[in-house]
Protein backbone atom coordinates (compact mmCIF):
# COMPACT_ATOMS: atom_id res chain seq x y z
CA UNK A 1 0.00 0.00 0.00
CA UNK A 2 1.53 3.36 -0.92
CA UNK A 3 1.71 5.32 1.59
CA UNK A 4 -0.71 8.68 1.50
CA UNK A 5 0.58 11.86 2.45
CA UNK A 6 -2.68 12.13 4.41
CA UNK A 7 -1.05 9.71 6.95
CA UNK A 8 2.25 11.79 7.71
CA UNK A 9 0.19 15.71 7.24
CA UNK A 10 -2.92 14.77 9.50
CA UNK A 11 -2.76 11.53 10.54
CA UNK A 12 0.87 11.45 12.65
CA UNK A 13 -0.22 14.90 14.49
CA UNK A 14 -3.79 13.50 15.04
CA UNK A 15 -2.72 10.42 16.60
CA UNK A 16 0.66 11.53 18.50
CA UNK A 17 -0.75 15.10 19.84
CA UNK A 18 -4.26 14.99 19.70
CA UNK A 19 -5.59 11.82 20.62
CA UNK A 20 -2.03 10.77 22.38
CA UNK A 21 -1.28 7.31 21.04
CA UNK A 22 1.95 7.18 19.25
CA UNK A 23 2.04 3.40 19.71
CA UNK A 24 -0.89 3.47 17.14
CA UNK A 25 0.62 5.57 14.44
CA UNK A 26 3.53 3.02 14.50
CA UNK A 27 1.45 0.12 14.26
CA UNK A 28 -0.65 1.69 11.38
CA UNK A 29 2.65 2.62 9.42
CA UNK A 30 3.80 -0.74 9.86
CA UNK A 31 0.50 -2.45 8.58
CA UNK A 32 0.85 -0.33 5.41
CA UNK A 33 4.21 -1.36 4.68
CA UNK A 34 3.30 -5.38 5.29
CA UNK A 35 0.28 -4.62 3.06
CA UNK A 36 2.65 -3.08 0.56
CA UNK A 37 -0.18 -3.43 -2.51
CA UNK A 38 -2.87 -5.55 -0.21
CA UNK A 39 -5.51 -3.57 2.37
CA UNK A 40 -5.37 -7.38 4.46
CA UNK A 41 -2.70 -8.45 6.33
CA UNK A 42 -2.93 -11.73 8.62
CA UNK A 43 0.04 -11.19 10.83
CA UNK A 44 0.44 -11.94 15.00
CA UNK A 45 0.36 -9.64 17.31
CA UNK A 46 3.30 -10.72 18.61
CA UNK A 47 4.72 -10.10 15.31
CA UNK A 48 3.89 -6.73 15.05
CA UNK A 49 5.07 -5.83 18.32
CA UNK A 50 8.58 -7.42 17.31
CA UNK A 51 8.45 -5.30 14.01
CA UNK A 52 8.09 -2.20 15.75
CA UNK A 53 9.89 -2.49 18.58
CA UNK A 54 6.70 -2.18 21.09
CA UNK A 55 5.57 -4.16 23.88
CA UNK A 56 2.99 -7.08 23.21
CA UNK A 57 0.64 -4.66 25.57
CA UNK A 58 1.28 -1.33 23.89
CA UNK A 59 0.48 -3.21 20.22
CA UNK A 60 -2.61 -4.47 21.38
CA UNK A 61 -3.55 -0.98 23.17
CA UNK A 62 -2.95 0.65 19.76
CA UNK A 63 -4.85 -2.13 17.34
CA UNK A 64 -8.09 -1.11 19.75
CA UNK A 65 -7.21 2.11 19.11
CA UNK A 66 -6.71 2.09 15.69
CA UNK A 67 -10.68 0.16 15.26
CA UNK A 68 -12.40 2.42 17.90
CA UNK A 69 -11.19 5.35 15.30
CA UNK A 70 -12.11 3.20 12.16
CA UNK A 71 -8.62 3.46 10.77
CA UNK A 72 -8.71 -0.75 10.87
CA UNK A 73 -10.97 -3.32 10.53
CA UNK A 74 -10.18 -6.66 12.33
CA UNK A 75 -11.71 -10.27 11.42
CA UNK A 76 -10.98 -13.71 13.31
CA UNK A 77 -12.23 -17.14 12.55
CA UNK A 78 -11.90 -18.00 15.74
CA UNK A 79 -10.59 -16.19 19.53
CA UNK A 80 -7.55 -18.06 18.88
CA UNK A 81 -6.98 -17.35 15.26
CA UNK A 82 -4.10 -15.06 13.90
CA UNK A 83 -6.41 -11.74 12.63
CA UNK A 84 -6.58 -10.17 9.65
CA UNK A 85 -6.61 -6.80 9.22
CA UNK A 86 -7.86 -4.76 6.49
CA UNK A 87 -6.59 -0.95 6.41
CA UNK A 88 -9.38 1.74 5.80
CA UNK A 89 -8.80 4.93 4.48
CA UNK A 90 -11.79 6.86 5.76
CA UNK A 91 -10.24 9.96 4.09
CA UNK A 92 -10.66 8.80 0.62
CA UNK A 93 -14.52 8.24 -0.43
């Protein structure tokens, strides 16, 4: 997924100042760049937290955040199952 410049001009400030969740800006830049052309990504929590460098806690703080403001969608076939996410771009219509 190429990377908007909505995310770095109003995105970055929103999440880091605003709404004061860093952790979730870094987990959203990292989905884009596993989704590279995709909008779903199946990936591990655990996973995620080792590709940015955040705790297992902070990652799954910021993937509630990230839903809550609609910037993710998250599906599971099961409580156990890795998710997928899908990245929404509620900017673009």
């Amino acid at each position: 997924m190429l990377l908007d410049d909505y995310v770095i001009d109003t995105l970055m400030p929103d999440l880091c100042g605003h709404d004061r969740q860093p952790s979730s800006f870094l987990v959203y830049l990292f989905l884009c760049r596993q989704a590279e052309r995709r909008r779903r990504i199946q990936i591990a929590q655990v996973d995620i937290a080792e590709g940015t460098g955040l705790a297992k806690r902070s990652v799954q703080s910021a993937i509630a955040w990230l839903a809550k403001r609609k910037l993710i969608s998250i599906e599971r076939e099961s409580v156990t199952a890795v998710p997928v996410y899908t990245l929404l771009q509620p900017w673009r219509r």
